[in-house]
C-alpha atoms as a PDB file:
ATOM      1  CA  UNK A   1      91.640  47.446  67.661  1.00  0.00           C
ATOM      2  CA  UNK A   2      93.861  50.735  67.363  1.00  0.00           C
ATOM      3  CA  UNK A   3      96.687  49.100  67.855  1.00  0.00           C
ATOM      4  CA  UNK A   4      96.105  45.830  65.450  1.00  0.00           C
ATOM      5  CA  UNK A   5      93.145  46.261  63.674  1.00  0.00           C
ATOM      6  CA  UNK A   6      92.338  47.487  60.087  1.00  0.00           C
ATOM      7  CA  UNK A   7      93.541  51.473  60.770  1.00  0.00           C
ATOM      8  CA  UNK A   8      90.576  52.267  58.039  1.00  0.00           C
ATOM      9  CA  UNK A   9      88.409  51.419  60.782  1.00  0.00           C
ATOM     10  CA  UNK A  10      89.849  53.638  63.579  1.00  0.00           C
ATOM     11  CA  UNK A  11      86.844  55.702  63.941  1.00  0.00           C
ATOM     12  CA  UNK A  12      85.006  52.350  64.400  1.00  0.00           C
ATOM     13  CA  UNK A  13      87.269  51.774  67.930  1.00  0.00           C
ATOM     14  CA  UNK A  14      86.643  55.509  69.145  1.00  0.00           C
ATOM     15  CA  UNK A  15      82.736  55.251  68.297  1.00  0.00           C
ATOM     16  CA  UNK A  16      82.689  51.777  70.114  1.00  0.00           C
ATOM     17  CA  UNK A  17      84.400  53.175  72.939  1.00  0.00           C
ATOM     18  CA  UNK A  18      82.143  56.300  73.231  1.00  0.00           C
ATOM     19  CA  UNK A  19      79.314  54.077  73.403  1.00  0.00           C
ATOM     20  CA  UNK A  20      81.036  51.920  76.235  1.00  0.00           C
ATOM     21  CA  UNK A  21      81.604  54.928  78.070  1.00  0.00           C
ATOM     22  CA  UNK A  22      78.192  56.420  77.266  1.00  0.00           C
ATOM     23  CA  UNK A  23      76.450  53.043  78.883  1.00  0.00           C
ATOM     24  CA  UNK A  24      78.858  53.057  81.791  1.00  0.00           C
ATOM     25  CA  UNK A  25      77.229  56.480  82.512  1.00  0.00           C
ATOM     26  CA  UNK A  26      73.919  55.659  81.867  1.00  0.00           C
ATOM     27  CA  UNK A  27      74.499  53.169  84.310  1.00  0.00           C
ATOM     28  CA  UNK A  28      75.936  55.489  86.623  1.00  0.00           C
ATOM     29  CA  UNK A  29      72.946  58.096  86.666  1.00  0.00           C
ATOM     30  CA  UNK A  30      70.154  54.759  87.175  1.00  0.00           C
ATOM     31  CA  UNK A  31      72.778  54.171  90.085  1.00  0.00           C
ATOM     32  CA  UNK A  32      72.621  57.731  91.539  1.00  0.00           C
ATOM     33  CA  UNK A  33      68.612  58.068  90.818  1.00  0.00           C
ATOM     34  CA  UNK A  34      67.666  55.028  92.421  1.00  0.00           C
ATOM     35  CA  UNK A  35      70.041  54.776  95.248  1.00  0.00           C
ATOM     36  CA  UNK A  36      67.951  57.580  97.325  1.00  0.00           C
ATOM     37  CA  UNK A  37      65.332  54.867  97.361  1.00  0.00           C
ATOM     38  CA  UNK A  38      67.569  52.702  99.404  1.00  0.00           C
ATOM     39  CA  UNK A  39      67.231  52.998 102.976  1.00  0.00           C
ATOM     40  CA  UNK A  40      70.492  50.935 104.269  1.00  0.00           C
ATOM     41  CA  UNK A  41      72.695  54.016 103.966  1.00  0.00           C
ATOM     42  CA  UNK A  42      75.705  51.736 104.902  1.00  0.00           C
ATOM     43  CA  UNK A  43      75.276  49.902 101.457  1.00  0.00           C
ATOM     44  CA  UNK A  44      74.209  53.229  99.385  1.00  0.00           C
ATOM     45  CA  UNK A  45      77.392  55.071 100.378  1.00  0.00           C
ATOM     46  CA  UNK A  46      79.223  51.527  98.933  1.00  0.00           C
ATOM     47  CA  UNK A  47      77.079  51.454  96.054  1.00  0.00           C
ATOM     48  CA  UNK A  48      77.558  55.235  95.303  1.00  0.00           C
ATOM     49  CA  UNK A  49      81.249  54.377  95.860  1.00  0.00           C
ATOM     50  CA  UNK A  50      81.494  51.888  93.784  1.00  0.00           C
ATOM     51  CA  UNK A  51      79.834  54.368  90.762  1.00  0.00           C
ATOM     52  CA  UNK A  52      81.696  56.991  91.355  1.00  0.00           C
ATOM     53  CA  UNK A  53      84.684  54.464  91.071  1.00  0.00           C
ATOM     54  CA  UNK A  54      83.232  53.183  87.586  1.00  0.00           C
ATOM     55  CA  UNK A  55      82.711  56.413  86.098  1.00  0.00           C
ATOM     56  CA  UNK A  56      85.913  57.243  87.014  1.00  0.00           C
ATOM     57  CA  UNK A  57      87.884  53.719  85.413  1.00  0.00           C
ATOM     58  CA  UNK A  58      85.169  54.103  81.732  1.00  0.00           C
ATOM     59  CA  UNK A  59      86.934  58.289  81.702  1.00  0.00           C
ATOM     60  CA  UNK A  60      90.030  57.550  82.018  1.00  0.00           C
ATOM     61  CA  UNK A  61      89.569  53.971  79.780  1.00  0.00           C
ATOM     62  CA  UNK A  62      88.267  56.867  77.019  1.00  0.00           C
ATOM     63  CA  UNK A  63      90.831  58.899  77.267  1.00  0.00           C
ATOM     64  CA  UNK A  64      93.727  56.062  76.973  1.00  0.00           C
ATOM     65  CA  UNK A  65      91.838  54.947  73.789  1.00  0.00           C
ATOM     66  CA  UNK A  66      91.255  58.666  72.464  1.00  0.00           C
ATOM     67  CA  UNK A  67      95.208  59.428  73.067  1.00  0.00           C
ATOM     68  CA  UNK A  68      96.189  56.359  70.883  1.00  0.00           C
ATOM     69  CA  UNK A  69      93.376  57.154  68.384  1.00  0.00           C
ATOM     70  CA  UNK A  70      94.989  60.493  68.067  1.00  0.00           C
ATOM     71  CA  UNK A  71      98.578  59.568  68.171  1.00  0.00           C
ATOM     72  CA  UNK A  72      97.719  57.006  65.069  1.00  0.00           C
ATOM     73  CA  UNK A  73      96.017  59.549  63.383  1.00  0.00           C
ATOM     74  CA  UNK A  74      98.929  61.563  63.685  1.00  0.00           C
ATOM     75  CA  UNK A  75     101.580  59.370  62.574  1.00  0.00           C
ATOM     76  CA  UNK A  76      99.393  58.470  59.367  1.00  0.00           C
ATOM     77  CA  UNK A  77      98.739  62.208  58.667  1.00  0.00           C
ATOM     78  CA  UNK A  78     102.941  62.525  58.507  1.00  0.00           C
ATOM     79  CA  UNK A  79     103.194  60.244  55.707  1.00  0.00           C
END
């Protein structure tokens, strides 16, 4: 949508992607409460893993979509 999309909606792609992100961490913490819970430690060090790997991938997703958010913001802002 940044790259294609109507650029009078660019905020719309960096609010839609700060939501994604937001739920991915939401969905991280639930991950982190409840695992404690589990008592196969084998699959909660996989499942913690695998969180750790998520919130990791939605970060750096946010921050490829806030450089190109910028960098168009930029070029419009030079005329």
């Amino acid at each position: 949508m940044v790259e294609i999309g109507n650029s009078n909606s660019i905020s719309d792609a960096g609010v839609g992607m700060m939501c994604a992100r937001t739920a991915v961490l939401g969905a991280v913490m639930n991950v982190r409460i409840n695992a404690s819970g589990i008592k196969d430690k084998t699959f909660t060090a996989d499942l913690l893993s695998k969180a750790d790997a998520l919130e990791k991938k939605a970060e750096a997703m946010e921050a490829e979509v806030r450089k190109s958010i910028d960098a168009f913001l930029a070029k419009q802002n030079q005329g």
